[in-house]
Every structure is written in C-alpha cells, then in structure tokens.
C-alpha atoms as a PDB file:
ATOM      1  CA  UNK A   1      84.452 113.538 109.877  1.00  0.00           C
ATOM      2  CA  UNK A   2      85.709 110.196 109.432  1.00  0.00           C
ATOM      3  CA  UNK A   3      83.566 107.418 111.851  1.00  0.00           C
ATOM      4  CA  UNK A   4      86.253 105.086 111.255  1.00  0.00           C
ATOM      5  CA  UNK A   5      83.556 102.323 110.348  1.00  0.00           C
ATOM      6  CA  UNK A   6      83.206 101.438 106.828  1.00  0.00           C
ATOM      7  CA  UNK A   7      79.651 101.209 106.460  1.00  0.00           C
ATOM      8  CA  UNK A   8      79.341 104.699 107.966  1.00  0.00           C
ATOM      9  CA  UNK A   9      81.961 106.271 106.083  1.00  0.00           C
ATOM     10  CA  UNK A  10      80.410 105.016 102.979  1.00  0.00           C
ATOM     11  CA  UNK A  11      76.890 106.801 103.362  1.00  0.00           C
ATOM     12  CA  UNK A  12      76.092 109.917 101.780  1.00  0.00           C
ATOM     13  CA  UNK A  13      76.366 113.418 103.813  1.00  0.00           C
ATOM     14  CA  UNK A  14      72.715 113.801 104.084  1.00  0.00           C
ATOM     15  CA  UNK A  15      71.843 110.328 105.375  1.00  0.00           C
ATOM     16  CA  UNK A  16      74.363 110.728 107.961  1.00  0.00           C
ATOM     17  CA  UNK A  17      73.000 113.469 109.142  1.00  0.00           C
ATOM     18  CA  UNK A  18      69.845 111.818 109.335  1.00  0.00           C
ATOM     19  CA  UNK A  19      71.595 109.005 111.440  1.00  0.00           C
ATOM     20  CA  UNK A  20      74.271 110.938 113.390  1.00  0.00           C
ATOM     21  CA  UNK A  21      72.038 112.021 116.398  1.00  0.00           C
ATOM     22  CA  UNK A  22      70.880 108.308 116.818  1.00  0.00           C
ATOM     23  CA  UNK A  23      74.435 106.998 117.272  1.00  0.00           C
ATOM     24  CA  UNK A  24      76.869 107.264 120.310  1.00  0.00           C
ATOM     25  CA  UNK A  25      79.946 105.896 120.955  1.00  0.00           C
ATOM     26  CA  UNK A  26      80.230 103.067 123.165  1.00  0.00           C
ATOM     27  CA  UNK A  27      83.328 101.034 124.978  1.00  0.00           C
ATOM     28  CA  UNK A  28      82.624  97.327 124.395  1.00  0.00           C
ATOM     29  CA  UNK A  29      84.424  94.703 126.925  1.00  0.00           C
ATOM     30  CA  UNK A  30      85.679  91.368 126.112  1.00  0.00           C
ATOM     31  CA  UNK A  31      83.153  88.768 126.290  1.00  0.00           C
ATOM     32  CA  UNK A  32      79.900  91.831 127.024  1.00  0.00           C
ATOM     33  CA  UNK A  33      76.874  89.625 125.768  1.00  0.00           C
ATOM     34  CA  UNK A  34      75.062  91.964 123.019  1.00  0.00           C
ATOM     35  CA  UNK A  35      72.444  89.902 121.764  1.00  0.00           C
ATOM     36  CA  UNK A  36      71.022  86.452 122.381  1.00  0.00           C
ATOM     37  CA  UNK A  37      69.093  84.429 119.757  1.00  0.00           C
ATOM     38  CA  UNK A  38      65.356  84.473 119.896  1.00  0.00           C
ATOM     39  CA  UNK A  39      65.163  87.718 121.102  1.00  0.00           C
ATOM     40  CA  UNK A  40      64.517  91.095 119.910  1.00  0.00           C
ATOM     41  CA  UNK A  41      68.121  93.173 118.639  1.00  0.00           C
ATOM     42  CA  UNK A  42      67.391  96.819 120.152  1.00  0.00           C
ATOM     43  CA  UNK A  43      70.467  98.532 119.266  1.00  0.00           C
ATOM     44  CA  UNK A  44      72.494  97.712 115.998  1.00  0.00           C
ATOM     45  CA  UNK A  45      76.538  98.143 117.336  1.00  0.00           C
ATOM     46  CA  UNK A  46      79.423  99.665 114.264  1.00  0.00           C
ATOM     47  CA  UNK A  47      82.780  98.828 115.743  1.00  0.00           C
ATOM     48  CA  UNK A  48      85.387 100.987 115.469  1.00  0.00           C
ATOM     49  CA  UNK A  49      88.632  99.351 117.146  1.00  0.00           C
ATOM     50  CA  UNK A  50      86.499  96.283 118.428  1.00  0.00           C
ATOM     51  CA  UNK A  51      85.237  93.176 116.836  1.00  0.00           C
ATOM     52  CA  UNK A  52      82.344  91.266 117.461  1.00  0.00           C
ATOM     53  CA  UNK A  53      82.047  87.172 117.860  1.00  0.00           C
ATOM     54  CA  UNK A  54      79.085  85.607 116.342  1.00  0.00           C
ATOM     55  CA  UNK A  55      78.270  82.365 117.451  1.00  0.00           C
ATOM     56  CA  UNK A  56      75.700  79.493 116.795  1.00  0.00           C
ATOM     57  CA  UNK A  57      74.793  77.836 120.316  1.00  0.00           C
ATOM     58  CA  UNK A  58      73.629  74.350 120.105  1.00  0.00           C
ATOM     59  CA  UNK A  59      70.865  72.635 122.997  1.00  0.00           C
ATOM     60  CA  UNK A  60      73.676  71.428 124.855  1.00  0.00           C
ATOM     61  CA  UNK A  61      75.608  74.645 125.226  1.00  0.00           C
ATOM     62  CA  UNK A  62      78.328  73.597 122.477  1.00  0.00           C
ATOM     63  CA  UNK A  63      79.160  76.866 120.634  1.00  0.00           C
ATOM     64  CA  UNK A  64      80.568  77.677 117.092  1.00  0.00           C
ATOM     65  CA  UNK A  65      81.501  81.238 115.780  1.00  0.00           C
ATOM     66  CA  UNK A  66      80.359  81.614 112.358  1.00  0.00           C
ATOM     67  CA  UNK A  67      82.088  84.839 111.598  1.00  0.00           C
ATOM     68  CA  UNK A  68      83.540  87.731 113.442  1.00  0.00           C
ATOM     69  CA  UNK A  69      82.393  91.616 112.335  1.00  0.00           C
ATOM     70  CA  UNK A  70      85.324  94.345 112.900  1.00  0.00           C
ATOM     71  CA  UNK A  71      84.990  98.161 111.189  1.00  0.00           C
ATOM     72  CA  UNK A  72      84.680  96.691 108.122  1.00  0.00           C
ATOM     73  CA  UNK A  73      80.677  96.676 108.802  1.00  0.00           C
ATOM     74  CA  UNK A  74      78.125  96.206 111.528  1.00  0.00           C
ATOM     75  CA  UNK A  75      75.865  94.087 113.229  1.00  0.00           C
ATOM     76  CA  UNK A  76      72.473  94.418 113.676  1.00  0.00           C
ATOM     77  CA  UNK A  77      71.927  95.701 109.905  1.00  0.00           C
ATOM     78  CA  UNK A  78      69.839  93.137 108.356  1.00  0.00           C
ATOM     79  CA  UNK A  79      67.090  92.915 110.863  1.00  0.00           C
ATOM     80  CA  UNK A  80      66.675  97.285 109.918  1.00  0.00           C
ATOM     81  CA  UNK A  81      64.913  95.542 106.931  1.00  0.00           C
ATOM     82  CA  UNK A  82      62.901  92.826 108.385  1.00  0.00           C
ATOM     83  CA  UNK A  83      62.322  91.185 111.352  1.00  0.00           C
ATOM     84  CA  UNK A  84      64.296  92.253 114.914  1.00  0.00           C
ATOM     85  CA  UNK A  85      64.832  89.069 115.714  1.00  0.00           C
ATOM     86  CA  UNK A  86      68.046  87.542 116.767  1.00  0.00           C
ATOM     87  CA  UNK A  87      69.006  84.434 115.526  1.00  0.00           C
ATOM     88  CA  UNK A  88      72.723  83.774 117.012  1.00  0.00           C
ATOM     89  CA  UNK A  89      74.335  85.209 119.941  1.00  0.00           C
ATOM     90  CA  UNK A  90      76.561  87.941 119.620  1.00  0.00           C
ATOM     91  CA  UNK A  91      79.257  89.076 121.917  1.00  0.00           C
ATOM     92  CA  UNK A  92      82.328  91.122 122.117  1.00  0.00           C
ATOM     93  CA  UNK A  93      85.380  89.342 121.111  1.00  0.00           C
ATOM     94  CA  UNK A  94      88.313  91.950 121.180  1.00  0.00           C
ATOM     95  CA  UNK A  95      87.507  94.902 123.533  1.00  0.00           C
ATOM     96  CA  UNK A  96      87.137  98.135 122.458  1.00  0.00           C
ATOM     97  CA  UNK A  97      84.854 101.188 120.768  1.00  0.00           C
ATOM     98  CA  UNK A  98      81.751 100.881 118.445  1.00  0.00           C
ATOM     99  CA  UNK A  99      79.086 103.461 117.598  1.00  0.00           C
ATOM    100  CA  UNK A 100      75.680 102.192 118.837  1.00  0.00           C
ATOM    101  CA  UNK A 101      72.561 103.340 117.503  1.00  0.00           C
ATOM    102  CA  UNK A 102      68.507 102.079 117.978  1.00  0.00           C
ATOM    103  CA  UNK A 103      67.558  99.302 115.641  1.00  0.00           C
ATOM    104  CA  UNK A 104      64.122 101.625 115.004  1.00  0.00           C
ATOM    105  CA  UNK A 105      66.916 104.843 114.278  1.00  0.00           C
ATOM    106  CA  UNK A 106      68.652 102.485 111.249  1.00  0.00           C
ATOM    107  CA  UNK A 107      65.222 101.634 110.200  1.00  0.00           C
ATOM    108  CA  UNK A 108      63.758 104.944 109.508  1.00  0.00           C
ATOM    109  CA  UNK A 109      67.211 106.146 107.902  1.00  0.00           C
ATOM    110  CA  UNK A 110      66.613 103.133 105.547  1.00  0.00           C
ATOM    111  CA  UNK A 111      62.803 103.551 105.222  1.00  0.00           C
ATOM    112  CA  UNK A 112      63.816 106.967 104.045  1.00  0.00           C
ATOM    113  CA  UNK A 113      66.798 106.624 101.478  1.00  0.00           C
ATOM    114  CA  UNK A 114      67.422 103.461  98.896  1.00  0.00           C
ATOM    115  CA  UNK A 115      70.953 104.538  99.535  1.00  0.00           C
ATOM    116  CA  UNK A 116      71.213 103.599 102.764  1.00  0.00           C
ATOM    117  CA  UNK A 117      68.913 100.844 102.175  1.00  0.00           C
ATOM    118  CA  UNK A 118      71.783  99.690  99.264  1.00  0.00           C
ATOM    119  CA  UNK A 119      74.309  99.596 101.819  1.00  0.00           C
ATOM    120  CA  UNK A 120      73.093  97.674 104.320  1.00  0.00           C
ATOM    121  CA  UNK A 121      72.508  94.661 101.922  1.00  0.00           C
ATOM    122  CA  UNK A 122      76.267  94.873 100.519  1.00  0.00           C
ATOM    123  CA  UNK A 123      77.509  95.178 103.710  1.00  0.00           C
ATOM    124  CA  UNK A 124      75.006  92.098 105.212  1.00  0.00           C
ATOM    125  CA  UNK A 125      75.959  90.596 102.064  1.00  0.00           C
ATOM    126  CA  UNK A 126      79.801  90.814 102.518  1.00  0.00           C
ATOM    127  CA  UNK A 127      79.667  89.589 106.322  1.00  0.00           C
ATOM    128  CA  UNK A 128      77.510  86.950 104.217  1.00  0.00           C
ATOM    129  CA  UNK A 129      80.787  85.868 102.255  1.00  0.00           C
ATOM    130  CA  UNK A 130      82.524  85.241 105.481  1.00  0.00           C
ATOM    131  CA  UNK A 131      80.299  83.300 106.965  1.00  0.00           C
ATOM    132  CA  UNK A 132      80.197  80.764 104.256  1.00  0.00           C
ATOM    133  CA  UNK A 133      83.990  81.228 103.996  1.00  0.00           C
ATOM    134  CA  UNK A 134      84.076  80.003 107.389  1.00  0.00           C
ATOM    135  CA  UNK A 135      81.849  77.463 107.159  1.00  0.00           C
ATOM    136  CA  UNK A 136      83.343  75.676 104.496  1.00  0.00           C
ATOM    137  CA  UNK A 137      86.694  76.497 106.021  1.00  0.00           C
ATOM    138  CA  UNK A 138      85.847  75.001 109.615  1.00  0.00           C
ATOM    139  CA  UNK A 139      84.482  71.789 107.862  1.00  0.00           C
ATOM    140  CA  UNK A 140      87.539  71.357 105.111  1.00  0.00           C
ATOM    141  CA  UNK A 141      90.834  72.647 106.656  1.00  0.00           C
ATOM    142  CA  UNK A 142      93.638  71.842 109.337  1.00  0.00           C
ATOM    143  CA  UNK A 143      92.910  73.754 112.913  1.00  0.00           C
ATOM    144  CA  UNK A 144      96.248  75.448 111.919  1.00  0.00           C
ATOM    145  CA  UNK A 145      95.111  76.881 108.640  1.00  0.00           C
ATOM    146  CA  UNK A 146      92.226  77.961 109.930  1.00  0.00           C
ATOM    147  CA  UNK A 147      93.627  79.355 113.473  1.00  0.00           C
ATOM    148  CA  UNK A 148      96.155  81.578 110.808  1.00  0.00           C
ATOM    149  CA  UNK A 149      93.375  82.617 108.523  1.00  0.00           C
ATOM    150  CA  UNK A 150      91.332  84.156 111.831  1.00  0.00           C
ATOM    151  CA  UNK A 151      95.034  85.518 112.999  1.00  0.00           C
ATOM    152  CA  UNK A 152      94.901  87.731 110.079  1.00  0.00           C
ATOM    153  CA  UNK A 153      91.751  89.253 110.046  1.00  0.00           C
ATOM    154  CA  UNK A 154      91.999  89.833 113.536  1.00  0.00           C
ATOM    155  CA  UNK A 155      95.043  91.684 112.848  1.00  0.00           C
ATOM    156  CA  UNK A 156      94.063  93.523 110.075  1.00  0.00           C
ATOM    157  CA  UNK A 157      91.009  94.654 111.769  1.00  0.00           C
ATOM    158  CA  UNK A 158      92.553  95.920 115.250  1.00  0.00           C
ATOM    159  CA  UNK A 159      96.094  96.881 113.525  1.00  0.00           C
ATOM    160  CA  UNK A 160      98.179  95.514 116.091  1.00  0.00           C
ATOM    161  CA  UNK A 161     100.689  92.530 116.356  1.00  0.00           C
ATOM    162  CA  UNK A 162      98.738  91.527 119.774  1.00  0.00           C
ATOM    163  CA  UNK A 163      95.697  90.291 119.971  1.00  0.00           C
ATOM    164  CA  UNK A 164      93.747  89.498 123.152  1.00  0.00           C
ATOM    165  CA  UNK A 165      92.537  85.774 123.121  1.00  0.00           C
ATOM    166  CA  UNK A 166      92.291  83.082 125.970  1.00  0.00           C
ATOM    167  CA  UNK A 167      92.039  79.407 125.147  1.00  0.00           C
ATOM    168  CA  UNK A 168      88.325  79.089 125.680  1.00  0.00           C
ATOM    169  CA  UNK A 169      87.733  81.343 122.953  1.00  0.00           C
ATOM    170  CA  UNK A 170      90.137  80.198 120.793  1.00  0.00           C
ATOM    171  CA  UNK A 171      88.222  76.410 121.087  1.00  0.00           C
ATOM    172  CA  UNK A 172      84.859  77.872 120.065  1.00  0.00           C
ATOM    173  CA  UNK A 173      86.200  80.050 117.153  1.00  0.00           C
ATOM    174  CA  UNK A 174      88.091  76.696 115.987  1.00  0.00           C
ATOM    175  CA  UNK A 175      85.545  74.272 116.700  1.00  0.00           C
ATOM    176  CA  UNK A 176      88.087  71.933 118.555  1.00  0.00           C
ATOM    177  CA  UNK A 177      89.029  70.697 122.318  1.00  0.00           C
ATOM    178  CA  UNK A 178      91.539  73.132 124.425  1.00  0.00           C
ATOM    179  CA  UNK A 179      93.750  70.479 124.008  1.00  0.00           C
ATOM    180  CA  UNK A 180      93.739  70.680 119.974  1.00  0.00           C
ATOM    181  CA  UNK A 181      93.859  74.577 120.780  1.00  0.00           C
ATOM    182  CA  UNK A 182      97.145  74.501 122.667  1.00  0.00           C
ATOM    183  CA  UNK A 183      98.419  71.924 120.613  1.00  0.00           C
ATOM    184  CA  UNK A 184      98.273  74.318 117.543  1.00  0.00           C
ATOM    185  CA  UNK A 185      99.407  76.835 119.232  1.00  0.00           C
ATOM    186  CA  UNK A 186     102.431  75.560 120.396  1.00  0.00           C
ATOM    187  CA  UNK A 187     102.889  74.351 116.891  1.00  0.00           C
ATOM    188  CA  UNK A 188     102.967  78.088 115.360  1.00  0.00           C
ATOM    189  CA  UNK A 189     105.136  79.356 118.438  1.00  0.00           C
ATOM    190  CA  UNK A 190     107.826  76.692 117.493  1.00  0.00           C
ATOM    191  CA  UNK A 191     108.380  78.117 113.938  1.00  0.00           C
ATOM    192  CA  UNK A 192     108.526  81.331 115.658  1.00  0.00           C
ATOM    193  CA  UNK A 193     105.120  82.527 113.697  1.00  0.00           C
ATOM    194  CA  UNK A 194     103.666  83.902 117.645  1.00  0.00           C
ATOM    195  CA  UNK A 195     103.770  84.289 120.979  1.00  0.00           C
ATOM    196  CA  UNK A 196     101.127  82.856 122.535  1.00  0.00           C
ATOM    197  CA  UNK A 197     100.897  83.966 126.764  1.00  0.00           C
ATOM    198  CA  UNK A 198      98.536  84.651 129.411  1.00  0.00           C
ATOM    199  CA  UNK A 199      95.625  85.439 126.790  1.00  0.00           C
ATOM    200  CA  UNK A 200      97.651  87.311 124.875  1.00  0.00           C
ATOM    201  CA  UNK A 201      98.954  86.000 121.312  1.00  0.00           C
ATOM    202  CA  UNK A 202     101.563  88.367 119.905  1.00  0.00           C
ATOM    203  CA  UNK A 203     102.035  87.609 115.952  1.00  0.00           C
ATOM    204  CA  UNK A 204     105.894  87.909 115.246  1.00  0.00           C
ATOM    205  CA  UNK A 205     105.845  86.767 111.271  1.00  0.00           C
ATOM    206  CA  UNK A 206     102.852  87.410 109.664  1.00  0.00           C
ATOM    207  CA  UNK A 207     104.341  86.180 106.194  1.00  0.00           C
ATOM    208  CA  UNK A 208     104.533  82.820 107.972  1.00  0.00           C
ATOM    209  CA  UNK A 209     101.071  83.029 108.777  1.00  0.00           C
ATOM    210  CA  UNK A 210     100.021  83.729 105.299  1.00  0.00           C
ATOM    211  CA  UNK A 211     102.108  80.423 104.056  1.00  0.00           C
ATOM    212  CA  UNK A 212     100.151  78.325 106.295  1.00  0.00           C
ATOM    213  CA  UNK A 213      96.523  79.699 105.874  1.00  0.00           C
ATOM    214  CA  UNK A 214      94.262  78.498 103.067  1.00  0.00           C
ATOM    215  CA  UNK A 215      92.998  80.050 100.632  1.00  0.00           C
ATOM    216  CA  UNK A 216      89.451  81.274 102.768  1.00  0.00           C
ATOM    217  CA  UNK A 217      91.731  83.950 104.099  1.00  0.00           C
ATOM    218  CA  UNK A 218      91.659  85.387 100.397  1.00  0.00           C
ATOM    219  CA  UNK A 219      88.589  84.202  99.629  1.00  0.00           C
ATOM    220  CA  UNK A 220      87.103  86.582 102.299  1.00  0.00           C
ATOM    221  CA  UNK A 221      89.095  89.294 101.835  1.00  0.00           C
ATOM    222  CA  UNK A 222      88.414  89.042  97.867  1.00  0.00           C
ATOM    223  CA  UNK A 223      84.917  88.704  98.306  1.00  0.00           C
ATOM    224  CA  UNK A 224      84.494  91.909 100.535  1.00  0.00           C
ATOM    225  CA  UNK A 225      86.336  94.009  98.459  1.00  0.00           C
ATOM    226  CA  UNK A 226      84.389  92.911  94.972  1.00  0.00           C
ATOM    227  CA  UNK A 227      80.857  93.604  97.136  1.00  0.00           C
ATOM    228  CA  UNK A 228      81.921  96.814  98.593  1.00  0.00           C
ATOM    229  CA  UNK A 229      84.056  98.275  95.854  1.00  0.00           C
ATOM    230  CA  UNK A 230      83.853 101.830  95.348  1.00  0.00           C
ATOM    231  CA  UNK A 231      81.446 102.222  98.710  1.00  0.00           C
ATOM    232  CA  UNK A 232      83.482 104.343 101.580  1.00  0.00           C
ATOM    233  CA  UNK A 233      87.248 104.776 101.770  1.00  0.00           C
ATOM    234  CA  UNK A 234      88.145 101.621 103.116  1.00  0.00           C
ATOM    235  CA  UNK A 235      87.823  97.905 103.635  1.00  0.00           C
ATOM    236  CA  UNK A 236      89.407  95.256 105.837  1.00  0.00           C
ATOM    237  CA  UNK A 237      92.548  97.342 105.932  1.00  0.00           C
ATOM    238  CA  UNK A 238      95.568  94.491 105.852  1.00  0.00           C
ATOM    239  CA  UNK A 239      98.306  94.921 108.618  1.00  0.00           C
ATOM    240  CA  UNK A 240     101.291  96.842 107.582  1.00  0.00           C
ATOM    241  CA  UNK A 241     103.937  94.575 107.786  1.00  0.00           C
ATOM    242  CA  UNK A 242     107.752  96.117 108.806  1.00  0.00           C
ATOM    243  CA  UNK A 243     109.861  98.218 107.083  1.00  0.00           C
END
C-alpha cells in the first residue's frame, strides 16, 4: 500500500515489512512539542498530511526555524545512525497525520539493510539542502520573498490553497517583528496574491507568488529532486494550479 510518505514509499518490500509493525499512525496538533534539544529523540515521526517546524532556540528564548519537513521525508532519521540526541526543537507546524515509529525500530531496520541505511542519508541529506537554502535565504532576501518561497512549499506539501498560520509563527519562520509580519502580509493581500484572516492565510494566485519568491524556492525544490531521483514515487508534489 501506498504510506503516502516519500521516504517510506521508497523502501524496498522486504524492509518495510521489517519496519511496518514498528510504525502507527498518529494525529499531530498545531504547535504539539515533539522534541527538545539536548535530549534524547525516542520516536522518529513521517508526516503524511502534516509538517513539522524545526527551530534553533537561542539563551534568551529568540527562535528561528531552519527548515520545515512535510511527506517529502522524516524527522528523526539521522540520529537512527548515530547519536539520539536532539539538537533543535521540533514541533508541529500544520496539524495533521504522521506515522510514528521507535528511534531503536529505524535503527535495527538500518543496522540490518544498506538500503534502508541509503535512504535515510538522501533523505537527511535533502532536508540538508533546505536548510542551507533557508539559511542563506533568511540572511540575503526581502521578508516578502522569503514569506512566498515558505507559501509554496507549504502548499505543495498539504495540497490546499489554505494554510493554517497565526502571526507568532509566521515571525519565527521569518526571523522578523509581528509588525514586519503583518506588514508583509498586508503587502501580498493588496496585489490580491492571499487572504490572510484569523490564522488562516488562503493563497488566491499562486503564479503571483512564484514572481515574487527568489530563486531558494527552486533551489530547494531542485535540490530534492536531484538527491532523491529515482527513490519512491514522489517528491515535494507542487500544487495543481486551476484549470
């Protein structure tokens, strides 16, 4: 059957098998706390219609999400190689379903098969390419560009033309005030690119949104696709746009 996760779909029948009693499905809520740095990851979550927020939390609280993780892979892979140990916080940024299995269940299906071992580093690696993306992204470009760039992964993750976001979340994933956040906002609404309402930001013209991103929105989706070509049936699926 299809697990509607990429890096599940793209392991062999037999190492499946090997995994499939480990893993159960799971409803994820907006803003659940998964995994705190310093600490030991127990479970390792693959989202199905959810997506994950990963964020770097500096002494004074200050937070900065250094990539988001949809269907497209998993979190919690890495660490089946090496060490358990957390080193950001994790939490759920769009609600919704993920298959959850024990760290020490990944870890023996990878201490038993180089193939599954091979697909957790190209799928680490990919969520790699984002998070240097982003990072270069965050420090180079407009809030605008890069509020349109995380618009359209969203929205190819989740399929939908609504996606769930309040303001405070919005100001960590940009890096900027509330103030800058509802600026920018406003600005998109104006050229009628969104909706943005009660926590809710409905996208209306997504080719409008692709005109004003930079290039990391590419970049990302480029770089995923060279590092996971060929492995599973699908990708970051992009949003269908209308007929």
């Amino acid at each position: 059957m299809p697990w509607n996760n990429h890096f599940l779909d793209s392991l062999a029948r037999q190492d499946l098998d090997r995994l499939a009693p480990a893993l159960s499905e799971v409803k994820i809520e907006r803003n659940q706390l998964l995994d705190e740095a310093g600490k030991d990851i127990v479970f390792v979550y693959l989202p199905v219609d959810s997506i994950l927020s990963v964020l770097t939390v500096m002494r004074d609280g200050a937070q900065v999400e250094s990539r988001t993780i949809g269907r497209e892979g998993g979190y919690g892979l890495l660490q089946a190689l090496g060490s358990p140990i957390s080193y950001e916080q994790t939490i759920c940024q769009v609600s919704g379903r993920a298959w959850r299995a024990p760290l020490a269940a990944l870890r023996e299906a990878a201490a038993a098969s180089p193939a599954v071992r091979e697909e957790i580093v190209r799928h680490a690696q990919a969520s790699l390419i984002q998070a240097a993306q982003s990072t270069a992204c965050n420090t180079l470009h407009r809030a605008e560009q890069r509020l349109c760039r995380w618009l359209l992964l969203t929205q190819d993750r989740v399929g939908s033309d609504i996606v769930p976001l309040t303001q405070e979340h919005l100001s960590v994933m940009l890096g900027v005030q509330r103030t800058t956040v509802t600026a920018t906002a406003q600005a998109l609404q104006d050229r009628g690119a969104i909706t943005y309402a009660r926590g809710k930001i409905r996208i209306l013209d997504r080719p409008a949104l692709e005109r004003c991103a930079c290039e990391c929105y590419e970049a990302i989706q480029r770089g995923a696709a060279r590092m996971l070509a060929g492995h599973g049936p699908s990708l970051i699926p992009r949003a269908r746009r209308p007929a």
